[in-house]
Structures are given as structure tokens and as C-alpha cells.
Protein backbone atom coordinates (compact mmCIF):
# COMPACT_ATOMS: atom_id res chain seq x y z
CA UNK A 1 0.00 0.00 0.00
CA UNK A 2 1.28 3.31 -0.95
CA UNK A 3 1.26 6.89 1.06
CA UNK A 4 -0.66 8.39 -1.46
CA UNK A 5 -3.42 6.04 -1.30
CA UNK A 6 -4.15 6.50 2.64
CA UNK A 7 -3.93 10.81 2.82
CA UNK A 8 -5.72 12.80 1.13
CA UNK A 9 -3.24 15.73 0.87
CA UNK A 10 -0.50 16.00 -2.07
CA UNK A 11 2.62 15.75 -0.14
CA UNK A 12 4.85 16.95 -2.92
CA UNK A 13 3.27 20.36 -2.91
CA UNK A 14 3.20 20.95 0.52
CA UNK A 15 6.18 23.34 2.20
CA UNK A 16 8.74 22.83 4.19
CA UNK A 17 8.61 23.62 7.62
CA UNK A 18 11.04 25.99 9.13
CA UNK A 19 11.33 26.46 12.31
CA UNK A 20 13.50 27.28 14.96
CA UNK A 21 15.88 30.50 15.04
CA UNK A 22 16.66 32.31 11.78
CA UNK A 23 20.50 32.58 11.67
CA UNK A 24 21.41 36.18 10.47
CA UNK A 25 24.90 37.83 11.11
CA UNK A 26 25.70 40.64 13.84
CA UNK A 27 28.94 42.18 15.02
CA UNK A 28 30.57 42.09 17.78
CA UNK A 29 30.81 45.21 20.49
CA UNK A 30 33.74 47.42 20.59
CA UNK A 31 36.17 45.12 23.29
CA UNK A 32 39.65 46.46 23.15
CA UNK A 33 41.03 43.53 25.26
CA UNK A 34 40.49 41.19 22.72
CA UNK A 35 41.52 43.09 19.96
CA UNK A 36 37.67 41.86 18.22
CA UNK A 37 36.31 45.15 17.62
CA UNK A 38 33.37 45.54 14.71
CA UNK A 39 33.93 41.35 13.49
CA UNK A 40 30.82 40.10 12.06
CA UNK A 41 29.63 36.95 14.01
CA UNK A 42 26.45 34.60 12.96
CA UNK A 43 23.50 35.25 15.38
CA UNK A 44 20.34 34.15 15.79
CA UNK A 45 16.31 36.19 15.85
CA UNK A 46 14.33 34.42 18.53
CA UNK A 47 11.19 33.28 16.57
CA UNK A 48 9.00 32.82 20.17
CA UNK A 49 9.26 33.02 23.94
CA UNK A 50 10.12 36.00 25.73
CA UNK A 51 12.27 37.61 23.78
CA UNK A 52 11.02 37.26 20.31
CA UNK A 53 12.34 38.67 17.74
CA UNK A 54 15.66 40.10 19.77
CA UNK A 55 18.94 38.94 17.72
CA UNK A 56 21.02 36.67 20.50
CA UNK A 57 24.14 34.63 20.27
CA UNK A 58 22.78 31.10 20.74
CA UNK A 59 19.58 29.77 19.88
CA UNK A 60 19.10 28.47 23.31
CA UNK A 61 18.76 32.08 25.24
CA UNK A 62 15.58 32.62 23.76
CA UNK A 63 13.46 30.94 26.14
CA UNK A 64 15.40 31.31 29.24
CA UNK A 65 13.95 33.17 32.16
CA UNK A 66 13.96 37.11 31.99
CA UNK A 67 16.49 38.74 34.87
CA UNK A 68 13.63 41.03 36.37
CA UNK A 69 16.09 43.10 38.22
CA UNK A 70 18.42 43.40 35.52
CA UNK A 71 15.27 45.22 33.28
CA UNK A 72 13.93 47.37 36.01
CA UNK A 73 17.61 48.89 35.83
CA UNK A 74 17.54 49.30 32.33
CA UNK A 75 14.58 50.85 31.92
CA UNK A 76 16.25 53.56 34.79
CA UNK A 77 18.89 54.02 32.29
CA UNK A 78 17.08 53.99 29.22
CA UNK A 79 14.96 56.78 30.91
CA UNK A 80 18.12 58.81 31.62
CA UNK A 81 20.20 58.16 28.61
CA UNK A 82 17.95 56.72 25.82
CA UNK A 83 18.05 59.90 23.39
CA UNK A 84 22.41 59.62 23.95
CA UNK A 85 22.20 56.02 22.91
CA UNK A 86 20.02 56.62 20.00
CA UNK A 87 22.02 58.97 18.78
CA UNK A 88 24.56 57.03 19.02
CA UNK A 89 23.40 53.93 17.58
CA UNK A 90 22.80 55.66 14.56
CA UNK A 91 25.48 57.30 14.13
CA UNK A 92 27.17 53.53 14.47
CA UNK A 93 24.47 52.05 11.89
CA UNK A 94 25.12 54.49 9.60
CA UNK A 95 28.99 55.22 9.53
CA UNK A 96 30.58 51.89 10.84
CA UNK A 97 32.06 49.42 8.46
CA UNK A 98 31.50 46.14 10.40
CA UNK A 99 27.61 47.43 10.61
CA UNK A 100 27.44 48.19 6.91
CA UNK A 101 29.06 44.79 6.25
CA UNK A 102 26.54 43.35 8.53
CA UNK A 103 23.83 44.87 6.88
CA UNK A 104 24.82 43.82 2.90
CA UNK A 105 24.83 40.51 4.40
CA UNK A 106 21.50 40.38 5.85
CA UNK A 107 20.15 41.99 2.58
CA UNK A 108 21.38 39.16 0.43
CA UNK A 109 20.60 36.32 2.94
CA UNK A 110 17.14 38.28 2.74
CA UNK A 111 17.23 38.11 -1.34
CA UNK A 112 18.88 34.08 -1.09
CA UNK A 113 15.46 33.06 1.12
CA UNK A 114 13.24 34.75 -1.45
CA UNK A 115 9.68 36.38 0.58
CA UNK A 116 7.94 34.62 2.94
């Protein structure tokens, strides 16, 4: 007895699943000690849990717990400091080579998947 004769669905048009974290690429932060500073590195886009859609380094930090105390004292700072940091981010975004690198790549990782 064949597959096709028990379903009722063509399973040679159906898609392939993806799931799981996307793999994109990032840079690293500015770390003088190492001597690493604007590398690009492959991350990940956390597709559920708490953080979706945050870039992280491994797949596996997506669901972890969130650090409560850790986010009450960012949101301090952000409050204090967020128009600095925006300012400088894009400054970064737009004038950095490792983040212009970063950002061709996405593009034609982007263009290899095709739309979804």
C-alpha cells in the first residue's frame, strides 16, 4: 500500500517547515582587550518566547527566564540616557564598516530566502 493512497493531501506540494531560530549575522561590540572590535559573528532572531524577535548569540537564550532586576535597571537608564544612545546607535548604523558589512549581508541572505 502506498502513502498516497491512505492521505488525502498531495505531499509533494506541501512546504517545508522551518522552524526554529533564523540565523542572520551581527557584530561584535567594541572590546579592546580582545583586539575583536566591529567582526561580524552569525547570530540568531528568537522566533518565540520571551524575547522574540531580539537577535542573541545562541539559539538556546531565547526561552530562558527574563532577569527582572536586571530590566527594572535598564529601563532607569534607558529613561536617563535613551536619546544619547540613540544617537549614538545611529550614528554607528550608519557610519561603521563592520555594521554596513553586517547589513549587505542580511540583505542578500534576505534576497537568497526569497519572501515569505
Amino acid at each position: 500500500m502506498k502513502i498516497y493512497e491512505i492521505s488525502k493531501t498531495d505531499l509533494y506540494s506541501l512546504e517545508p517547515i522551518n522552524e526554529g531560530p533564523r540565523q542572520i549575522f551581527g557584530r561584535t561590540g567594541r572590546s579592546k582587550a580582545k583586539g575583536k572590535a566591529g567582526i561580524t559573528t552569525q547570530r540568531f532572531r528568537c522566533p518565540t518566547g520571551p524575547r522574540k524577535g531580539r537577535i542573541v548569540a545562541n539559539p538556546s537564550t531565547c526561552n530562558k527566564p527574563l532577569n527582572i532586576k536586571q530590566s527594572q535597571k535598564l529601563k532607569g537608564t534607558r529613561q536617563a540616557k535613551g536619546s544619547i544612545q540613540g544617537a549614538r546607535s545611529s550614528y554607528t548604523k550608519k557610519y561603521s564598516q563592520a555594521s554596513q558589512r553586517v547589513k549587505r549581508s542580511n540583505l542578500a541572505l534576505k534576497a537568497r530566502r526569497g519572501k515569505r
